[in-house]
PDB file of N, CA and C in Angstrom:
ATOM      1  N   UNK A   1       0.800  -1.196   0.000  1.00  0.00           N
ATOM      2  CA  UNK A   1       0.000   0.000   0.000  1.00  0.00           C
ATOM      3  C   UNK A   1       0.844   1.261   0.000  1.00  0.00           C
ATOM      4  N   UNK A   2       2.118   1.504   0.433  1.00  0.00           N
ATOM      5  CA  UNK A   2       2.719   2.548   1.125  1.00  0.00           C
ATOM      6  C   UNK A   2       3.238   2.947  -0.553  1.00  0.00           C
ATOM      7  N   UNK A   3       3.806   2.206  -1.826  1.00  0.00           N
ATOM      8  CA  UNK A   3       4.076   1.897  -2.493  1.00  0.00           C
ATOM      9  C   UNK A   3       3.738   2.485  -4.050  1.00  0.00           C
ATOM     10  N   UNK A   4       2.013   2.047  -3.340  1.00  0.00           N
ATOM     11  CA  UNK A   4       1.054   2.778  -4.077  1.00  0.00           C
ATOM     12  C   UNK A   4       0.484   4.117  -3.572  1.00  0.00           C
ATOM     13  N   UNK A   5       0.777   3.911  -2.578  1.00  0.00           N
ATOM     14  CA  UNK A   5       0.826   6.109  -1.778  1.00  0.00           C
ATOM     15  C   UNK A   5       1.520   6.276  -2.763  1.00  0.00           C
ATOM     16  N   UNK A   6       2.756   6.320  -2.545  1.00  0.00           N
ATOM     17  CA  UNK A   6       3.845   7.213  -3.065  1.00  0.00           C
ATOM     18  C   UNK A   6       3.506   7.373  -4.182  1.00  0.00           C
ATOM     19  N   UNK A   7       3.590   6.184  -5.584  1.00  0.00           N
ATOM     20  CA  UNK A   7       2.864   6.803  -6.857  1.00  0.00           C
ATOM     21  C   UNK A   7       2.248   7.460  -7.117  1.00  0.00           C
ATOM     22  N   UNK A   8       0.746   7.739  -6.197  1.00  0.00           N
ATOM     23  CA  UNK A   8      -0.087   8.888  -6.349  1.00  0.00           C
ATOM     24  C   UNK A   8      -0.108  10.032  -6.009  1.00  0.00           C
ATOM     25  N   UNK A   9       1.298  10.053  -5.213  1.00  0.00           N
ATOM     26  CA  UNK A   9       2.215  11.425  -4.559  1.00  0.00           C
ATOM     27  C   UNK A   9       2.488  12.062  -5.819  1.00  0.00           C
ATOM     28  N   UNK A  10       3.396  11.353  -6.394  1.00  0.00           N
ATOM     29  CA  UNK A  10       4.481  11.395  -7.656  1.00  0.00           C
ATOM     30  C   UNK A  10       3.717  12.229  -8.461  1.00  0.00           C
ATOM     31  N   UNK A  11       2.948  11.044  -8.877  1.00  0.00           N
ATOM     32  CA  UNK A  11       1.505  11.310  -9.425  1.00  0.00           C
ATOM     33  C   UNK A  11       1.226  12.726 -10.048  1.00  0.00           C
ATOM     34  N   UNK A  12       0.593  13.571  -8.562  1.00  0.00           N
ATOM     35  CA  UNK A  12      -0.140  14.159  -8.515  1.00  0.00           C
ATOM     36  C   UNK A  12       0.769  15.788  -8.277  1.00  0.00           C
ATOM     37  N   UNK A  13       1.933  15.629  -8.032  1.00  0.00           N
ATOM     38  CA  UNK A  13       3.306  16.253  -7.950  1.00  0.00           C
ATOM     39  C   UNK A  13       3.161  16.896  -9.057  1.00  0.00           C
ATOM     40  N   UNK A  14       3.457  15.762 -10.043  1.00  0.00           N
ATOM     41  CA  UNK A  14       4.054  15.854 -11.728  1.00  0.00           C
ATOM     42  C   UNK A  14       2.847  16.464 -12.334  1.00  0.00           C
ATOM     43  N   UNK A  15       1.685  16.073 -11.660  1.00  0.00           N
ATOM     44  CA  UNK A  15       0.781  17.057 -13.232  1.00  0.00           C
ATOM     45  C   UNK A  15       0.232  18.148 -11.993  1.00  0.00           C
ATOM     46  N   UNK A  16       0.997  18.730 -10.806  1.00  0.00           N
ATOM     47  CA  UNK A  16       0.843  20.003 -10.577  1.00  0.00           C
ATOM     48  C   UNK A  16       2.006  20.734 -11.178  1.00  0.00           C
ATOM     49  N   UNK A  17       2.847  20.349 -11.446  1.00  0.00           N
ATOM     50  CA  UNK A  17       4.312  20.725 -11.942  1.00  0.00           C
ATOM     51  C   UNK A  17       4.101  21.579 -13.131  1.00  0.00           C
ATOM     52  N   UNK A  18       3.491  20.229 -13.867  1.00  0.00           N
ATOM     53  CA  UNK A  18       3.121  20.343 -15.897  1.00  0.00           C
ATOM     54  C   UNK A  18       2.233  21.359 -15.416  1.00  0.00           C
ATOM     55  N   UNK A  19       0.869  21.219 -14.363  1.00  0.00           N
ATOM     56  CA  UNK A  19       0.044  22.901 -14.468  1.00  0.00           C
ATOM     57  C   UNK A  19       0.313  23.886 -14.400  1.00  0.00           C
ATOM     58  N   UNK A  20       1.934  24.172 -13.131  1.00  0.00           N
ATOM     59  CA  UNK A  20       2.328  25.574 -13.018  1.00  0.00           C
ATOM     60  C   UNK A  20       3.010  25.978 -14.314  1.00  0.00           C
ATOM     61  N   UNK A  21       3.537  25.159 -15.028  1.00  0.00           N
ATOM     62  CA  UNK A  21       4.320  25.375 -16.345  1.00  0.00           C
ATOM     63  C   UNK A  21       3.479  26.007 -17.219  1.00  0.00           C
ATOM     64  N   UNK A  22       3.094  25.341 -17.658  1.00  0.00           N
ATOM     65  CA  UNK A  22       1.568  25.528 -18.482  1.00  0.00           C
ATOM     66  C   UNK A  22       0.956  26.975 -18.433  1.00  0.00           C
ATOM     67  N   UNK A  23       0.489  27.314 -17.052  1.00  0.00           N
ATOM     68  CA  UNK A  23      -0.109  28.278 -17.024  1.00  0.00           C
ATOM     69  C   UNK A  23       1.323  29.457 -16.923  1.00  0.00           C
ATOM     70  N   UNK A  24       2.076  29.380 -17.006  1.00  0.00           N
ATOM     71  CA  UNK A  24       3.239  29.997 -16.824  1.00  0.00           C
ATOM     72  C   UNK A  24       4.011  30.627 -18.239  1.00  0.00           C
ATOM     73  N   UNK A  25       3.252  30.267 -19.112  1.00  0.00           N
ATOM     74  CA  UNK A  25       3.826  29.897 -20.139  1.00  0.00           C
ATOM     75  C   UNK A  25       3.469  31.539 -20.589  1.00  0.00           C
ATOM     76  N   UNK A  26       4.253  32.185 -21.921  1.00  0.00           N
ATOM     77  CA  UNK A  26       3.976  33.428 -22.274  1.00  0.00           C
ATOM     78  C   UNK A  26       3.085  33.247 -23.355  1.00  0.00           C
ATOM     79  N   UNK A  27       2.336  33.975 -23.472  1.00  0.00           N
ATOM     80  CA  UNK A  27       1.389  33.911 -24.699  1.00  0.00           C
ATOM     81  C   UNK A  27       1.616  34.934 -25.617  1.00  0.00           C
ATOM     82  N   UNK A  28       2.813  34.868 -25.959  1.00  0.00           N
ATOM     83  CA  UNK A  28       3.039  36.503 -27.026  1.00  0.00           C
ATOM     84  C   UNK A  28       1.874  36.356 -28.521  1.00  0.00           C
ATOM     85  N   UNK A  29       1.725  35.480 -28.923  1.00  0.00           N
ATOM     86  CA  UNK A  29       1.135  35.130 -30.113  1.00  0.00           C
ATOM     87  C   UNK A  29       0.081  35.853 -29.739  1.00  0.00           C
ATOM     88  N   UNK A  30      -0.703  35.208 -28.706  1.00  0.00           N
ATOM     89  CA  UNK A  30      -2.184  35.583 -28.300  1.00  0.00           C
ATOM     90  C   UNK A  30      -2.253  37.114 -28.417  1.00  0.00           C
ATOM     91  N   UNK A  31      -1.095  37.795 -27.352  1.00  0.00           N
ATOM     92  CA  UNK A  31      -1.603  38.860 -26.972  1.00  0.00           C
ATOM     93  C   UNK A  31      -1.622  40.161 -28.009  1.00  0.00           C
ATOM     94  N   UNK A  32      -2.446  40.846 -27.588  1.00  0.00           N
ATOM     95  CA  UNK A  32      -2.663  42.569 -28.880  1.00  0.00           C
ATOM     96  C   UNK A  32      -3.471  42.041 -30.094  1.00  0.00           C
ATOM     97  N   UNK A  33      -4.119  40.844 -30.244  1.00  0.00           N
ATOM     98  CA  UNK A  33      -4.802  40.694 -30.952  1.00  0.00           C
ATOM     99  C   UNK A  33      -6.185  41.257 -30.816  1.00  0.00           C
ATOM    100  N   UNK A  34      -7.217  42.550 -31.443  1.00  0.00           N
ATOM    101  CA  UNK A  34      -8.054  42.985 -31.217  1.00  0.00           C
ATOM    102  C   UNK A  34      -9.228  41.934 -31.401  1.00  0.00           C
ATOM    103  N   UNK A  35     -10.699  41.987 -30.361  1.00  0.00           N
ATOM    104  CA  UNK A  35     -11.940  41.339 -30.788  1.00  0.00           C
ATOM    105  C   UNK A  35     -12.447  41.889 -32.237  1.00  0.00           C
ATOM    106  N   UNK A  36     -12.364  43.017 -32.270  1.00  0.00           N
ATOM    107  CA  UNK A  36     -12.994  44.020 -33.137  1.00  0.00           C
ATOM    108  C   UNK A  36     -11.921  44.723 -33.980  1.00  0.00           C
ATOM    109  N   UNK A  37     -12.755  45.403 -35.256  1.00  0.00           N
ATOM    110  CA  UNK A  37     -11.503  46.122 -36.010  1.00  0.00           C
ATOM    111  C   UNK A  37     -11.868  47.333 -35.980  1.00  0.00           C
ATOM    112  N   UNK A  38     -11.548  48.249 -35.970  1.00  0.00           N
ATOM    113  CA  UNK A  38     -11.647  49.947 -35.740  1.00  0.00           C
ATOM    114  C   UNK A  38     -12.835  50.023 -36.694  1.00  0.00           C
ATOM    115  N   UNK A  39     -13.795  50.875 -35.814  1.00  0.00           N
ATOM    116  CA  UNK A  39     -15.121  51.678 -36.432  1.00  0.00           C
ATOM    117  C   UNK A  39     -14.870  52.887 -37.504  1.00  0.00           C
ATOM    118  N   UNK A  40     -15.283  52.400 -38.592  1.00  0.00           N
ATOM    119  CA  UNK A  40     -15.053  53.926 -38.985  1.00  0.00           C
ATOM    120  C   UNK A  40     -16.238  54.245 -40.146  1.00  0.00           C
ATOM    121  N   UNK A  41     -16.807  55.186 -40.098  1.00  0.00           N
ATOM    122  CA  UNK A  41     -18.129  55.985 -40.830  1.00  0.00           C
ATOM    123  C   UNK A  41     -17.210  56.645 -42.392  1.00  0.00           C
ATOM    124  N   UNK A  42     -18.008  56.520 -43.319  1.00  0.00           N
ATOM    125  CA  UNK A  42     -17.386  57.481 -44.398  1.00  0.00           C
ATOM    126  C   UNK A  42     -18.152  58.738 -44.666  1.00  0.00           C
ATOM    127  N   UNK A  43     -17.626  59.846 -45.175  1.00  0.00           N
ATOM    128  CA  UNK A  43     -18.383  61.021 -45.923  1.00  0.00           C
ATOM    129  C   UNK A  43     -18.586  60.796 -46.778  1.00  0.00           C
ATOM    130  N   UNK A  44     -19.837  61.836 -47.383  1.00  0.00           N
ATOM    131  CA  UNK A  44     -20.191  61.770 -48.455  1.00  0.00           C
ATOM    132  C   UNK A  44     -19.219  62.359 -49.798  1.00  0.00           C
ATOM    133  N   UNK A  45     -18.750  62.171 -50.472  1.00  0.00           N
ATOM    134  CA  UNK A  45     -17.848  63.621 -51.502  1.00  0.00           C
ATOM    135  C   UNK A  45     -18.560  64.329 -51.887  1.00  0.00           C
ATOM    136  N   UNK A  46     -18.177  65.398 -52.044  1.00  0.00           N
ATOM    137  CA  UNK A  46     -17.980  67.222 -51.892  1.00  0.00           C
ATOM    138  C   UNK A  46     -17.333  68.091 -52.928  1.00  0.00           C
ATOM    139  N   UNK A  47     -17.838  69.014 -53.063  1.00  0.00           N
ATOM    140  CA  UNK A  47     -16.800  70.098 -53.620  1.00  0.00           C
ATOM    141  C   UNK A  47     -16.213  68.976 -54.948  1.00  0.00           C
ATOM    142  N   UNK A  48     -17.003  68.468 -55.988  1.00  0.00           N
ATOM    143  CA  UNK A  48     -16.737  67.955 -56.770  1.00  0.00           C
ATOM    144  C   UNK A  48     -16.207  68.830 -57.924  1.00  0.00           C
ATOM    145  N   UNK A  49     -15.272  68.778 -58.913  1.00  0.00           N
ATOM    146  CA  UNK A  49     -14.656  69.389 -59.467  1.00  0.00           C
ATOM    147  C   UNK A  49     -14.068  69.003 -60.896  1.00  0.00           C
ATOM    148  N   UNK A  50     -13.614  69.451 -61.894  1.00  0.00           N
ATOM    149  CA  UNK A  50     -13.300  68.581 -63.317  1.00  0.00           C
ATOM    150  C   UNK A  50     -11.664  67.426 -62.641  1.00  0.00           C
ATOM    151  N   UNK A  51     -11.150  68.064 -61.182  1.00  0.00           N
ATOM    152  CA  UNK A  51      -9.884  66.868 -60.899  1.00  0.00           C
ATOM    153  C   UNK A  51      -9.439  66.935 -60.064  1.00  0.00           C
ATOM    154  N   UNK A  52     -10.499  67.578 -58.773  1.00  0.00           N
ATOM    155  CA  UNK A  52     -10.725  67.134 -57.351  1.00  0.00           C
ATOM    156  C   UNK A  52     -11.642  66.925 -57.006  1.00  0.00           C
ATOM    157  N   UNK A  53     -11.817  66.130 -55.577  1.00  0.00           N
ATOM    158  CA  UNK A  53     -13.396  66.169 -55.157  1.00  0.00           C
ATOM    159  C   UNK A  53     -12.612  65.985 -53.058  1.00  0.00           C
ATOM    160  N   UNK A  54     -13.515  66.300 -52.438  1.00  0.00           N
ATOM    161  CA  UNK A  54     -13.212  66.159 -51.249  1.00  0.00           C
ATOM    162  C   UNK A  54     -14.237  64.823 -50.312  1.00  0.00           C
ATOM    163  N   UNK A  55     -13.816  64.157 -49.605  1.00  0.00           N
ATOM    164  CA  UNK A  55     -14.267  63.113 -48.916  1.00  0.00           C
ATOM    165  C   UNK A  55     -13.660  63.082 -47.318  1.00  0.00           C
ATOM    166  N   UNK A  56     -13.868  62.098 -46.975  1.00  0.00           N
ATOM    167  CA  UNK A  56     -13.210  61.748 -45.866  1.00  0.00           C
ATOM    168  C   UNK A  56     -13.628  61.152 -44.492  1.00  0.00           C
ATOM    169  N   UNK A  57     -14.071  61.047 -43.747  1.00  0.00           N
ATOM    170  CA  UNK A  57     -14.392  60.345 -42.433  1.00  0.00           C
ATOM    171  C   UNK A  57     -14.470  60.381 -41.058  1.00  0.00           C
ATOM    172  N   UNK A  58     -14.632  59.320 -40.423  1.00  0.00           N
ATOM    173  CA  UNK A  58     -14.551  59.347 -38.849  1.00  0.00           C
ATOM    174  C   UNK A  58     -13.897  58.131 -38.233  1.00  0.00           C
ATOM    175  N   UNK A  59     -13.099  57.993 -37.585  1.00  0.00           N
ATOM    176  CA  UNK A  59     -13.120  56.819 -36.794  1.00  0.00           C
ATOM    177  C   UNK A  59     -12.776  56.422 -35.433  1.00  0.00           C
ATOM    178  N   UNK A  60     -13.955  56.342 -35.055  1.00  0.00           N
ATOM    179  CA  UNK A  60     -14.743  56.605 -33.913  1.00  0.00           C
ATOM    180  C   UNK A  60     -14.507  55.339 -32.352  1.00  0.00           C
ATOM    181  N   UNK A  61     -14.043  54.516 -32.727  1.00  0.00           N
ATOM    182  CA  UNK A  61     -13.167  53.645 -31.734  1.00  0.00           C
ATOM    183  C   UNK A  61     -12.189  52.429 -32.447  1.00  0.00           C
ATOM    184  N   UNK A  62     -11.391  52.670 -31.924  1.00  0.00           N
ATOM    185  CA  UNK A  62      -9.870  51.846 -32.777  1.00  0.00           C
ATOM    186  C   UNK A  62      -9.784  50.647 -31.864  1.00  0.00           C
ATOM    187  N   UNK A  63     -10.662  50.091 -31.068  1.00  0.00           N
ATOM    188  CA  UNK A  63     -10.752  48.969 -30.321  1.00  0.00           C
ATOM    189  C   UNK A  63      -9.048  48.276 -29.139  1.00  0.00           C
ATOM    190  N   UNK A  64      -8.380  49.615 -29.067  1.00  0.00           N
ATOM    191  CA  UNK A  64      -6.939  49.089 -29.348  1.00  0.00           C
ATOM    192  C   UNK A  64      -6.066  48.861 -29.880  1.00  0.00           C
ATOM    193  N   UNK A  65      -6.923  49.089 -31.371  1.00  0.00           N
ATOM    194  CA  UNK A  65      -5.517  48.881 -32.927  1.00  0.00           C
ATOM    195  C   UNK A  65      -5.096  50.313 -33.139  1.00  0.00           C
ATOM    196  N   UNK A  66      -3.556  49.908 -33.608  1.00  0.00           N
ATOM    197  CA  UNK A  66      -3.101  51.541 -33.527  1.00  0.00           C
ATOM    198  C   UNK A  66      -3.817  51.747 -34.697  1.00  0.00           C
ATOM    199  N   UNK A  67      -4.117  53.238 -34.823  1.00  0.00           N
ATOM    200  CA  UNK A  67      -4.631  53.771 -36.364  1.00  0.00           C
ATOM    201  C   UNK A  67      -3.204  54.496 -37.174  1.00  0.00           C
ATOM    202  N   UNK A  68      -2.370  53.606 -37.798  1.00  0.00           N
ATOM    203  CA  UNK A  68      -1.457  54.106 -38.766  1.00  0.00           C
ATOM    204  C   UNK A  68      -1.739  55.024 -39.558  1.00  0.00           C
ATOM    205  N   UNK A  69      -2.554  55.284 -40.114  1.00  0.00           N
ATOM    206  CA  UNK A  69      -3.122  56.105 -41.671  1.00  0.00           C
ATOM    207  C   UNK A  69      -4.442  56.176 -41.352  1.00  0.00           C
ATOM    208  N   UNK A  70      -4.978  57.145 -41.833  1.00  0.00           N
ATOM    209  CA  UNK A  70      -6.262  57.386 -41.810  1.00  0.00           C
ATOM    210  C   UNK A  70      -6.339  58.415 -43.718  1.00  0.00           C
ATOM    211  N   UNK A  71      -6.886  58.007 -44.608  1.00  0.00           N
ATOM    212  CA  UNK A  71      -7.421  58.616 -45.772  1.00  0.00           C
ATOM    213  C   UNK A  71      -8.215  57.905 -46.414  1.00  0.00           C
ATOM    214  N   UNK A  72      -8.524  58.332 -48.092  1.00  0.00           N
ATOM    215  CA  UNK A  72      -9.263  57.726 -49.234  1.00  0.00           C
ATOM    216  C   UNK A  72      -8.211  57.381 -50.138  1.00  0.00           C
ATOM    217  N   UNK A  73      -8.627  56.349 -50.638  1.00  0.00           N
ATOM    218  CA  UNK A  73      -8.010  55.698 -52.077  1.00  0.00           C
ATOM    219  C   UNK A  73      -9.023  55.478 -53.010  1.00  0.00           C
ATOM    220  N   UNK A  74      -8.559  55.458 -54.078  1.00  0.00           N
ATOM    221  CA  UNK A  74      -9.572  55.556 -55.199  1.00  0.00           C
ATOM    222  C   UNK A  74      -8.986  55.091 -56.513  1.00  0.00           C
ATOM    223  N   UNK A  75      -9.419  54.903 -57.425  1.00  0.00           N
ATOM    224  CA  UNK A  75      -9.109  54.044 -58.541  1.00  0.00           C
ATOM    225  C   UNK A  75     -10.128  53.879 -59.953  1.00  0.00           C
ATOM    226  N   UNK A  76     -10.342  53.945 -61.295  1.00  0.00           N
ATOM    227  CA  UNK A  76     -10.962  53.961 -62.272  1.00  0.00           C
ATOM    228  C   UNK A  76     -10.787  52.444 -62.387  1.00  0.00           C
ATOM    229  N   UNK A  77     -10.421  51.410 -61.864  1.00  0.00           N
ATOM    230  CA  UNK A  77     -10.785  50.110 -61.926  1.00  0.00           C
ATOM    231  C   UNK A  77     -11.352  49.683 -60.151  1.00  0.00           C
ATOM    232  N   UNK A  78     -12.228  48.216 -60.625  1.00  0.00           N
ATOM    233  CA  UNK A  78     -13.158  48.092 -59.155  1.00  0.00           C
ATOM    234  C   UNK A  78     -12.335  47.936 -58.259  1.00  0.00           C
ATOM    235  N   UNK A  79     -12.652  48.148 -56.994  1.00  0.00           N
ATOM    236  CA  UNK A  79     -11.923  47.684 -55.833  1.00  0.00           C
ATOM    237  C   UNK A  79     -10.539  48.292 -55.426  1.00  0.00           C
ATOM    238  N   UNK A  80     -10.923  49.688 -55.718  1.00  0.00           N
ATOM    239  CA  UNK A  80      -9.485  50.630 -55.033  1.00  0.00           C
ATOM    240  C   UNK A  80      -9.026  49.901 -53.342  1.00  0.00           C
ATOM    241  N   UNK A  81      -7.892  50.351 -53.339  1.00  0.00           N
ATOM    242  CA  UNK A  81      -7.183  49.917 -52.364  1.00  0.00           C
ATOM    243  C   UNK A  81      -5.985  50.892 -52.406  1.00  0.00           C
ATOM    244  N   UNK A  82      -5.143  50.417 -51.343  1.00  0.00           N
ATOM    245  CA  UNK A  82      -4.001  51.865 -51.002  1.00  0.00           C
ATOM    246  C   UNK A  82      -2.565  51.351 -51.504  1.00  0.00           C
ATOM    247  N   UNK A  83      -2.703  50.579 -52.763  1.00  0.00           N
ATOM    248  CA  UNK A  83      -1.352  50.961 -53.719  1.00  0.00           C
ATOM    249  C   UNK A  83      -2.076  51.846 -55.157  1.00  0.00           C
ATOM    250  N   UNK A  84      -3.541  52.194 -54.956  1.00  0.00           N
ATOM    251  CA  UNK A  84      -3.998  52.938 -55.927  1.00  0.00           C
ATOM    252  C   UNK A  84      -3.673  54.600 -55.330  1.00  0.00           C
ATOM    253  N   UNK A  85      -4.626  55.192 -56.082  1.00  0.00           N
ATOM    254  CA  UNK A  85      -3.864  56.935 -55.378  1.00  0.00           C
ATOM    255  C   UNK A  85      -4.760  56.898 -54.080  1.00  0.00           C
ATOM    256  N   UNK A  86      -4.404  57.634 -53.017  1.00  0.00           N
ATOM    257  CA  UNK A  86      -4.972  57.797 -52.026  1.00  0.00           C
ATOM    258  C   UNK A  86      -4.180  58.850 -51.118  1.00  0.00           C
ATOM    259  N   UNK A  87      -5.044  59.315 -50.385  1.00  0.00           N
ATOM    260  CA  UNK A  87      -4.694  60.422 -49.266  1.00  0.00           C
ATOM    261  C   UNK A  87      -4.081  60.229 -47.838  1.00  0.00           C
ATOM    262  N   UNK A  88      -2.997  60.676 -47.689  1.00  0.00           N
ATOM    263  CA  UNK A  88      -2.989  60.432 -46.160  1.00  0.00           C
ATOM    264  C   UNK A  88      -2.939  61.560 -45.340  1.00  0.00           C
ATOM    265  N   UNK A  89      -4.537  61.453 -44.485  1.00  0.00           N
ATOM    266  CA  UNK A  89      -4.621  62.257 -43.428  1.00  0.00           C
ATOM    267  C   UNK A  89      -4.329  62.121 -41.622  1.00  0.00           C
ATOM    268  N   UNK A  90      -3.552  61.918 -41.262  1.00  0.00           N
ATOM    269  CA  UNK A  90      -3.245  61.761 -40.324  1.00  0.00           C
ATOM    270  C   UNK A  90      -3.232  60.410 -39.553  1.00  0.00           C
ATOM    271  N   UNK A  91      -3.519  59.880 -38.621  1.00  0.00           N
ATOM    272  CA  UNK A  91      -3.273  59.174 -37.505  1.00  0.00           C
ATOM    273  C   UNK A  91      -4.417  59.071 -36.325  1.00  0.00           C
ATOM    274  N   UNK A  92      -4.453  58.003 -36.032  1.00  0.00           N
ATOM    275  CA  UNK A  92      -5.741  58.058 -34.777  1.00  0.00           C
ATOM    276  C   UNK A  92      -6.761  58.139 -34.963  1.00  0.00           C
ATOM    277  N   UNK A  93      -7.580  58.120 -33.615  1.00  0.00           N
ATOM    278  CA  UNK A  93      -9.076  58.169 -33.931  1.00  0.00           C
ATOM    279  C   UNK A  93      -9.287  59.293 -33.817  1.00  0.00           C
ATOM    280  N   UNK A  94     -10.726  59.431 -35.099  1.00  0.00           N
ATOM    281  CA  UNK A  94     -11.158  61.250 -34.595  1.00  0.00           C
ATOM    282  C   UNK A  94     -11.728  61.611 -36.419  1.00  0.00           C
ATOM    283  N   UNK A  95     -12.222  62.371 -36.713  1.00  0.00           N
ATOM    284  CA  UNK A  95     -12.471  63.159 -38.045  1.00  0.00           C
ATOM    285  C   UNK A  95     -11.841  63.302 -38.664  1.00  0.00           C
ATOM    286  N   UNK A  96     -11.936  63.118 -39.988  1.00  0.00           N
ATOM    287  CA  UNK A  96     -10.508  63.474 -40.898  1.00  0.00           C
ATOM    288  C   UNK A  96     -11.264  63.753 -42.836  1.00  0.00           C
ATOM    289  N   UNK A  97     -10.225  64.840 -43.160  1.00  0.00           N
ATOM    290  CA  UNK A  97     -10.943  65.165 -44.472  1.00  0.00           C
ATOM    291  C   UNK A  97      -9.673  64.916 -45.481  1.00  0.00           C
ATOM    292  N   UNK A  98     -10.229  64.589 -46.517  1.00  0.00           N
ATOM    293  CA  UNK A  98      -9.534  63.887 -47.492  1.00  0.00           C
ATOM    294  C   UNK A  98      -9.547  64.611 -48.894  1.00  0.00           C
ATOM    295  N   UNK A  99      -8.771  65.570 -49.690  1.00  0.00           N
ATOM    296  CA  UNK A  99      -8.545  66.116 -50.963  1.00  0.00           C
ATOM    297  C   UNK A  99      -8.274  65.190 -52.056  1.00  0.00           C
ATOM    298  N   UNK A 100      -8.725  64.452 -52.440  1.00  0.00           N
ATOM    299  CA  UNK A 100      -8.708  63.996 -53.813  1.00  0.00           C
ATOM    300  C   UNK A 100      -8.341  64.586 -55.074  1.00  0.00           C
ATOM    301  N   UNK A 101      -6.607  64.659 -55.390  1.00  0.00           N
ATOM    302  CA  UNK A 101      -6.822  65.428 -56.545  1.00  0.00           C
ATOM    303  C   UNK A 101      -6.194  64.800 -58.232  1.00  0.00           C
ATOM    304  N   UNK A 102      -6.018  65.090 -58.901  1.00  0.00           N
ATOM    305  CA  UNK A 102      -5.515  64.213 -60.174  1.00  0.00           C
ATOM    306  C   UNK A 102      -6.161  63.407 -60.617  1.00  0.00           C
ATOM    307  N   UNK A 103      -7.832  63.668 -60.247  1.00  0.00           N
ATOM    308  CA  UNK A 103      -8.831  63.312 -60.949  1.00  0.00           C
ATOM    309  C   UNK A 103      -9.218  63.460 -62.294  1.00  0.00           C
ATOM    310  N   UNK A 104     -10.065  62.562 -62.802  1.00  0.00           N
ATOM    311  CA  UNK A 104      -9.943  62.957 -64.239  1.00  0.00           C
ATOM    312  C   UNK A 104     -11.730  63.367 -64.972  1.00  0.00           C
ATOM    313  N   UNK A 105     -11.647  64.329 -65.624  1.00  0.00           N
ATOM    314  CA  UNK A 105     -13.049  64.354 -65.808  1.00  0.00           C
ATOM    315  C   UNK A 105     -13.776  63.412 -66.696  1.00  0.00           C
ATOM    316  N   UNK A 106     -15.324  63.230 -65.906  1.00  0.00           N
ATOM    317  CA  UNK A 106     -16.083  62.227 -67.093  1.00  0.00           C
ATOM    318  C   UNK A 106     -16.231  61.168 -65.812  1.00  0.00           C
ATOM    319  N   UNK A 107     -14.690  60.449 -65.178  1.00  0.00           N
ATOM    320  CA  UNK A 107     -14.581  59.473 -64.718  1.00  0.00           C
ATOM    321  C   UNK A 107     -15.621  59.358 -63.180  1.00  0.00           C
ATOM    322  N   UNK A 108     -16.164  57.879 -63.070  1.00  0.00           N
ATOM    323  CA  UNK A 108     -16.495  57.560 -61.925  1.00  0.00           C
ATOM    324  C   UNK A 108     -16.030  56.390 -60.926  1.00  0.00           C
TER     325      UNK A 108
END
């Protein structure tokens, strides 16, 4: 019996051991990963012109993600994105207005 104590000593030792480890452990991967991705509202464009127009936005909680850039991009093919032309207005959360210029007339 004394034999089989001890094993369940051992036992019970070793997977408190493996638990303090475990929970001990760093979670860099995990951490700064946001639930949410930053809120942000668009304007309407403005002050339309034959090769500017003005736009721009809000963004109103960054959930924790830094806000690098804040502007508009735009493009005469679908699905602009920011290696097309685009504006950069600042940083952070908060209002921001956007000049669009080297527009071309006709185009939508």
């Amino acid at each position: 019996m004394k034999s089989k104590a001890k094993h369940l000593i051992v036992a019970f030792l070793s997977i408190g051991i493996i638990a303090a480890i475990a929970i001990s452990c760093n979670k860099d991967d995990e951490e700064n990963i946001p639930d949410q991705v930053p809120t942000l509202t668009t304007s309407a464009v403005f002050n339309i012109t034959n090769n500017s127009a003005t736009s721009g936005g809000n963004i109103s909680d960054n959930y924790d993600s830094p806000i690098t850039a804040r502007g508009v991009c735009w493009s005469t093919e679908p699905d602009p994105n920011v290696s097309d032309s685009k504006t950069v207005d600042g940083l952070g959360i908060g209002p921001f207005q956007s000049e669009m210029t080297g527009l071309a007339p006709g185009q939508t």
